[in-house]
Protein backbone atom coordinates (compact mmCIF):
# COMPACT_ATOMS: atom_id res chain seq x y z
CA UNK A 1 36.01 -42.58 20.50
CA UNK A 2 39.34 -42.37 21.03
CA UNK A 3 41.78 -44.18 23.42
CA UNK A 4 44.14 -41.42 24.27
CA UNK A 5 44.84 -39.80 26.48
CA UNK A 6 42.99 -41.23 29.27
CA UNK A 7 41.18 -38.49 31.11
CA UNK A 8 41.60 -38.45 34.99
CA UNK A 9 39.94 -40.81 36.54
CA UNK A 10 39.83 -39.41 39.87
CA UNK A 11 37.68 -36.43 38.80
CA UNK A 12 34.51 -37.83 40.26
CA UNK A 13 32.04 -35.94 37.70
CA UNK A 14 33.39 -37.61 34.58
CA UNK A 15 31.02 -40.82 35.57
CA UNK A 16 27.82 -41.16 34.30
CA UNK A 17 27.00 -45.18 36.02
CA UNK A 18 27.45 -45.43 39.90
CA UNK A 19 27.02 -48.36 42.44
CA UNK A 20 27.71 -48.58 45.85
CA UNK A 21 28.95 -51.22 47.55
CA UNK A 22 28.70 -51.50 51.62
CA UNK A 23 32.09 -52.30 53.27
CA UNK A 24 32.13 -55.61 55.30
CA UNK A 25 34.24 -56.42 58.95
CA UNK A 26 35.27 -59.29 56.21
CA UNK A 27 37.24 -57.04 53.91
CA UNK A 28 39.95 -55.84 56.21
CA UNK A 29 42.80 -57.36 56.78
CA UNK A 30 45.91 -56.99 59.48
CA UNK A 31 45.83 -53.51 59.04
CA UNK A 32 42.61 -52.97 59.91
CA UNK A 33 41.84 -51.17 56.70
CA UNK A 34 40.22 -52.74 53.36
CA UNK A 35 42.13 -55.66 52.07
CA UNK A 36 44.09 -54.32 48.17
CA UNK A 37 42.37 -57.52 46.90
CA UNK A 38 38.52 -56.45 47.85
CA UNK A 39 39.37 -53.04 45.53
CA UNK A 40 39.30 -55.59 42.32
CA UNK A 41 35.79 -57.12 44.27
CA UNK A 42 34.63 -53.28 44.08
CA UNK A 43 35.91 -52.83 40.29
CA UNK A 44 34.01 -55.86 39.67
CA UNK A 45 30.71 -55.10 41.19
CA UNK A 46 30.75 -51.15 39.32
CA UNK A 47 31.03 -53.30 35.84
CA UNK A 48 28.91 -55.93 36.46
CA UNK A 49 26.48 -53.14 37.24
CA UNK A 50 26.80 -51.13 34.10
CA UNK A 51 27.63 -54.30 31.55
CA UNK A 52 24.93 -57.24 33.58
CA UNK A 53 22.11 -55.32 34.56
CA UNK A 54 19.57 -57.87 34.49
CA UNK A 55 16.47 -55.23 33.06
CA UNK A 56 18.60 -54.20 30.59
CA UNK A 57 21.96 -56.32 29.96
CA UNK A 58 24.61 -55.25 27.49
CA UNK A 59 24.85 -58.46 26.14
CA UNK A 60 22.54 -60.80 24.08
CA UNK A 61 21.67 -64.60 24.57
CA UNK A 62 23.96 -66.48 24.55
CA UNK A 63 27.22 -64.27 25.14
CA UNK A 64 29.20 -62.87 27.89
CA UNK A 65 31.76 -60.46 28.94
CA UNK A 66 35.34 -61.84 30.03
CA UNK A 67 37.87 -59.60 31.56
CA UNK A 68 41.24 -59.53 29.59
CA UNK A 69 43.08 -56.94 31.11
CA UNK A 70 42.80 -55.11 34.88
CA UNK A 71 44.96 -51.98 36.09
CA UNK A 72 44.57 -50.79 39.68
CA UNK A 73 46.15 -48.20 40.96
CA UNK A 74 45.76 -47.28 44.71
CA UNK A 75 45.28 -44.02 45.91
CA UNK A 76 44.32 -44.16 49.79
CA UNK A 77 42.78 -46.78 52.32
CA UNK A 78 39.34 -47.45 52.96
CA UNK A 79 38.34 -47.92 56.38
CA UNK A 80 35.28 -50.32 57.67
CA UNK A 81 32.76 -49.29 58.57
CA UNK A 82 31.24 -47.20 55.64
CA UNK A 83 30.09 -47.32 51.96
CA UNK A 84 32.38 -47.04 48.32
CA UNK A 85 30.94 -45.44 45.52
CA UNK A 86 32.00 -46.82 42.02
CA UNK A 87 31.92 -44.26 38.94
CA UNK A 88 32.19 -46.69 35.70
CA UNK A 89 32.51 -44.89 32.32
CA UNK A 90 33.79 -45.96 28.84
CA UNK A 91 37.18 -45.02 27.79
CA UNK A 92 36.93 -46.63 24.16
CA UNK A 93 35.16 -49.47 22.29
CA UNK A 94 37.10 -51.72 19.59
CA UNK A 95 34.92 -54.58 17.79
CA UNK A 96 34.34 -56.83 20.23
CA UNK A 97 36.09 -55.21 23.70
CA UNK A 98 35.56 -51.99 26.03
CA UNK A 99 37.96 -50.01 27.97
CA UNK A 100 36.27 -48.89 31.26
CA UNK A 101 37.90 -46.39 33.12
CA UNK A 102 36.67 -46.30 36.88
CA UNK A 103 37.16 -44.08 40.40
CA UNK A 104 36.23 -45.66 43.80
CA UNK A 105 35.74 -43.22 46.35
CA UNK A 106 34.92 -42.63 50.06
CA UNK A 107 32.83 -39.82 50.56
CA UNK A 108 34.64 -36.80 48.06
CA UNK A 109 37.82 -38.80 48.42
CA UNK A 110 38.99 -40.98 45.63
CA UNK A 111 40.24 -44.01 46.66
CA UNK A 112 41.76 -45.53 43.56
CA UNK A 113 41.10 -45.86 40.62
CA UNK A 114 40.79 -48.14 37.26
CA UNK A 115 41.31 -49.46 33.74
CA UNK A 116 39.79 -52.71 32.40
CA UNK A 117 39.39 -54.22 28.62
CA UNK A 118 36.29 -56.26 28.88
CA UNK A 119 35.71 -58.69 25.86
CA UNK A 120 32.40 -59.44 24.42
CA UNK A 121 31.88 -63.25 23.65
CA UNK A 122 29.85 -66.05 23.00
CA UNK A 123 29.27 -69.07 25.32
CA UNK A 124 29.70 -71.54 22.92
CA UNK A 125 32.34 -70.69 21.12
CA UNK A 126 34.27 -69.10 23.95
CA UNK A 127 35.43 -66.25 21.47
CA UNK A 128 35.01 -62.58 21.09
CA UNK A 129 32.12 -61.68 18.91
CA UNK A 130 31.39 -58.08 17.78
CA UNK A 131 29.08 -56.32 19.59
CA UNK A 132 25.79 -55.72 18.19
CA UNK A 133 24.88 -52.37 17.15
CA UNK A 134 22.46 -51.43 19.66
CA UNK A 135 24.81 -52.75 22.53
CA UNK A 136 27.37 -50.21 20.59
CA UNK A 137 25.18 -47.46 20.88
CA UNK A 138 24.40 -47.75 24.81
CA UNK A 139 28.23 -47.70 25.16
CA UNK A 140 29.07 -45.31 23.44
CA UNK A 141 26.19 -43.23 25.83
CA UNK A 142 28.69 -44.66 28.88
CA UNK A 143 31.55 -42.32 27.59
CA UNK A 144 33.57 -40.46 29.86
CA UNK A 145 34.49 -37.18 28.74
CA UNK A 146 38.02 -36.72 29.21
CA UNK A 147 37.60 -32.75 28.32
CA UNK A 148 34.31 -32.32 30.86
CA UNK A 149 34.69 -29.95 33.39
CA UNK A 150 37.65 -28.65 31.98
């Protein structure tokens, strides 16, 4: 895969993984719209459902994912009450990291969207590790398209 260019990530259909996440009273703020802090919560709970599904983790015993890098760019608000839908795809895969590229959206609108490196590595040594070849290959089935629909 390669890096560039990054497709649009507010084209809804280029996801293959989706979670939703129900909006809380909690997340607002002053505003009265979703607090710009509870968007990373939402990044967080789309890859911890693609990368940490506990039937069928991307990861082996003993190793982990770390975050390393997070862009967020906002694109509208999110009102409570309701739902956000999280669309998590693969952008690119080096040895030991993934770029995810993500949308959140409210009904047909996205919200904002995302870029994250997430590094592979082991508890005990606290380091990236490669990933294993069959962790590889259900990654690389994540990829987003960036010519789909096009």
């Amino acid at each position: 895969m390669t890096s560039d260019p990054t497709p649009d990530l507010t084209l809804r259909h280029l996801y293959r993984h989706w979670w939703r996440d129900v909006l809380r009273y909690g997340d607002t703020d002053r505003q009265g719209h979703v607090n710009n802090a509870v968007f990373a919560t939402f990044c967080e709970s789309g890859r911890t459902a693609l990368l940490c599904d506990p039937d069928r983790p991307m990861f082996a015993p003993g190793q982990n994912y770390v975050i390393a890098r997070l862009i967020l760019d906002f694109r509208g608000e999110i009102l409570w009450p309701g739902t956000v839908d999280i669309g998590t795809g693969v952008l690119s895969i080096g040895r030991s990291s993934v770029r995810l590229g993500q949308g959140l959206y409210v009904g047909d609108r996205c919200v904002a969207t995302s870029e994250a490196v997430i590094v592979l590595t082991g508890e005990a040594t606290r380091r990236a590790t490669p990933f294993p070849d069959d962790i590889r290959r259900r990654l690389e089935e994540c990829a987003i398209d960036g010519s789909a629909g096009a």
